[in-house]
Protein backbone atom coordinates (compact mmCIF):
# COMPACT_ATOMS: atom_id res chain seq x y z
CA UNK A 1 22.03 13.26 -0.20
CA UNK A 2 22.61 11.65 3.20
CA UNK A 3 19.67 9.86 4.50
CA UNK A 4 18.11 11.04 7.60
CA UNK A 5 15.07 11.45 10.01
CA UNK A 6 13.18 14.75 10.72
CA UNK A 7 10.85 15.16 13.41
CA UNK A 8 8.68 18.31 14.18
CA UNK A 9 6.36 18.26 17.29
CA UNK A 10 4.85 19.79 19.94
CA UNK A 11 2.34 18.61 22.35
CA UNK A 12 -0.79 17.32 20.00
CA UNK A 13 1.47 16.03 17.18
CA UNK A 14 4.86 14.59 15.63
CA UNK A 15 5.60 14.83 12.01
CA UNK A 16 8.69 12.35 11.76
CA UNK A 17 10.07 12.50 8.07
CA UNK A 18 12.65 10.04 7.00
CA UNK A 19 14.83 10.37 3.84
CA UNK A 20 15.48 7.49 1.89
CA UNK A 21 17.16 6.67 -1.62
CA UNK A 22 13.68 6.80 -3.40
CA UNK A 23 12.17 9.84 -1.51
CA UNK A 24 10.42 9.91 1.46
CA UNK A 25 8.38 8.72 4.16
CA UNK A 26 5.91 10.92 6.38
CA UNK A 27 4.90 9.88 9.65
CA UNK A 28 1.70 11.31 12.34
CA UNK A 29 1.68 10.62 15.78
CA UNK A 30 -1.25 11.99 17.53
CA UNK A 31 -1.08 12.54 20.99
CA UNK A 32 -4.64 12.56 22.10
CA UNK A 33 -4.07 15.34 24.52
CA UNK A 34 -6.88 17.91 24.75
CA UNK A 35 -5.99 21.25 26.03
CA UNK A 36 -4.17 21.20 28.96
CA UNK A 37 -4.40 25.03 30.11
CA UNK A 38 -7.75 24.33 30.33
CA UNK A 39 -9.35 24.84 33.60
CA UNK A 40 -13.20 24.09 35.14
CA UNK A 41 -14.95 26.15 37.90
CA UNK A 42 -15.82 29.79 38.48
CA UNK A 43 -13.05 32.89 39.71
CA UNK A 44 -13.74 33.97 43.11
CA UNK A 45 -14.78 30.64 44.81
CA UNK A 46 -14.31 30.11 48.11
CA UNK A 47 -11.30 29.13 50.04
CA UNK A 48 -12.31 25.22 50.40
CA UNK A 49 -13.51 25.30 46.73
CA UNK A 50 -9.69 26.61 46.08
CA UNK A 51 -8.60 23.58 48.10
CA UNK A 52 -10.60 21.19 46.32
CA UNK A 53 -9.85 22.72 42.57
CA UNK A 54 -5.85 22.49 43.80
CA UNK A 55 -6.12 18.63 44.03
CA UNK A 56 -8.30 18.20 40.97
CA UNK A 57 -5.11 20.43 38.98
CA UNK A 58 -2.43 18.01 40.54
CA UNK A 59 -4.84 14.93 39.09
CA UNK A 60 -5.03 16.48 35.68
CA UNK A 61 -1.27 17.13 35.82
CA UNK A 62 -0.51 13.92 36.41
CA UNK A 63 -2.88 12.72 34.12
CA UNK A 64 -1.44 14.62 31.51
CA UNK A 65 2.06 13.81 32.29
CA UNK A 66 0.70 10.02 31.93
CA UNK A 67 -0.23 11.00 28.34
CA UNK A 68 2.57 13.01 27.36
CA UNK A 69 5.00 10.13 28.43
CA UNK A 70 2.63 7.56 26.30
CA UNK A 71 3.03 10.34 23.55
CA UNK A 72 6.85 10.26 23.98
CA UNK A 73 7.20 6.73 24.01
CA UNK A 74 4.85 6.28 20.54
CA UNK A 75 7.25 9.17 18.71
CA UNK A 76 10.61 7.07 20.64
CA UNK A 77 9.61 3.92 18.90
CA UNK A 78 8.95 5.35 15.47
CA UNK A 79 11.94 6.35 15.65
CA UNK A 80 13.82 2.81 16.35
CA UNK A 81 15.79 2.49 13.14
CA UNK A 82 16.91 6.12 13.27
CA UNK A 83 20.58 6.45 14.21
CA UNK A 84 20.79 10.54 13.84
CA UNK A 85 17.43 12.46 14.20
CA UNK A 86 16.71 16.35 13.17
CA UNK A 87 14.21 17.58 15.85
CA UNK A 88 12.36 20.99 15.49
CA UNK A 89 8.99 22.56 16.85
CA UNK A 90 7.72 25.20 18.44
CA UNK A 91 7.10 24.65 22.06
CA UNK A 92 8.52 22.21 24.92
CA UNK A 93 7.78 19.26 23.50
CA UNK A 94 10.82 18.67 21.94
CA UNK A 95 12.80 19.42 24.76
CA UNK A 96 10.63 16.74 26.82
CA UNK A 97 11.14 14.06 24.27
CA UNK A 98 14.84 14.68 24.47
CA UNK A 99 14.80 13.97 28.48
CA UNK A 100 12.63 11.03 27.88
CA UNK A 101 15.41 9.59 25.73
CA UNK A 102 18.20 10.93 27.67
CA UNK A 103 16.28 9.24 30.80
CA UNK A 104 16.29 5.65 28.68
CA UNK A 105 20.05 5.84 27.51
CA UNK A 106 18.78 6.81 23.39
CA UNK A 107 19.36 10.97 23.79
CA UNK A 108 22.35 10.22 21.51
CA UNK A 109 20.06 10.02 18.22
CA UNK A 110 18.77 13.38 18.64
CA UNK A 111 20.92 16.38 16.95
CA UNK A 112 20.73 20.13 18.31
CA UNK A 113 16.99 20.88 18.96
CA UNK A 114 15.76 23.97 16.78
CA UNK A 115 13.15 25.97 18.25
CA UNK A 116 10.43 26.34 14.51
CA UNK A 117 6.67 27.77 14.50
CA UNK A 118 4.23 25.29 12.94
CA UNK A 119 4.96 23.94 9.35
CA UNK A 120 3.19 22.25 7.12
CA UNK A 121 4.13 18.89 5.89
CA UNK A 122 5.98 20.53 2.91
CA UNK A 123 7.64 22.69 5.05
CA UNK A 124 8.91 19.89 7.23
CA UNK A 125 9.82 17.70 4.42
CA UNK A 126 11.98 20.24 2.63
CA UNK A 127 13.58 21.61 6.24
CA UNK A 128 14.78 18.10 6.47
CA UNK A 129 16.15 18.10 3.53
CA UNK A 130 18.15 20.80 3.42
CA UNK A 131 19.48 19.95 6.65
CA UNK A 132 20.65 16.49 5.53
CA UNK A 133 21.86 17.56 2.16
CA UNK A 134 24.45 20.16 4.03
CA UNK A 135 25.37 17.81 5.95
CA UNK A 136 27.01 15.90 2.85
C-alpha cells in the first residue's frame, strides 16, 4: 500500500491521518471556533439597533475569519511533509483550506476534494485507506 495523508474537516475540527509502513498516525486540530450562526439581541428592534447589530456582525465576521485562517494555517503545517493529501468533510471547510493553500503556492498537495458527512476516526482511517491502496 502506497503511503499517504487523509484529512477530514470542517469548521471545529481536522482529522489528518497519515499512512505509514507500520500503520498509522491520527492527528486533531481543534479550531476553537464557537458557533458562528450564532447571533445576540432580540427580532423586531429598532432601526438604529439594526444599525448597530450590522457592525457588531461585520466584527464577528472578521473575527471569525481571523480564526478560521489561524485554523487553516495549524491543519497547513501539519501537513508539511505531505506531498499528496486526500481531503474529505462535510461542509466548506475543505474548500477554504484549499484556497488558503492555493493563495500560498501549496494547493498542489491536495487531491479532488470529496464532499463526506461526519466519520468517526475509524471511518476516516479506513476511507484513507482504501483510497491509497487503489491508488497502487
Amino acid at each position: 500500500m502506497k503511503h499517504g495523508t487523509g484529512l477530514w474537516i470542517d469548521h471545529r475540527e481536522a482529522v489528518i491521518v497519515t499512512l505509514t509502513e507500520t500503520g498509522e498516525t491520527v492527528q486533531h486540530v481543534a479550531s476553537h471556533v464557537g458557533n458562528h450562526n450564532e447571533h445576540t439581541g432580540s427580532a423586531g428592534g429598532t432601526e438604529s439597533f439594526e444599525s448597530q447589530k450590522v457592525k457588531a456582525d461585520d466584527s464577528r465576521q472578521h473575527a471569525l475569519t481571523g480564526h478560521l485562517n489561524t485554523y487553516y494555517d495549524s491543519v497547513i503545517s501539519s501537513l508539511a511533509s505531505s506531498e499528496g493529501v486526500l481531503c474529505f468533510g462535510p461542509g466548506e471547510a475543505k474548500t477554504q483550506l484549499m484556497q488558503r493553500m492555493v493563495d500560498r503556492h501549496l494547493g498542489g498537495r491536495l487531491g479532488p476534494l470529496q464532499t463526506v458527512d461526519r466519520m468517526t476516526d475509524p471511518q476516516i482511517v479506513a476511507k484513507v485507506r482504501a483510497h491509497f491502496r487503489s491508488e497502487n
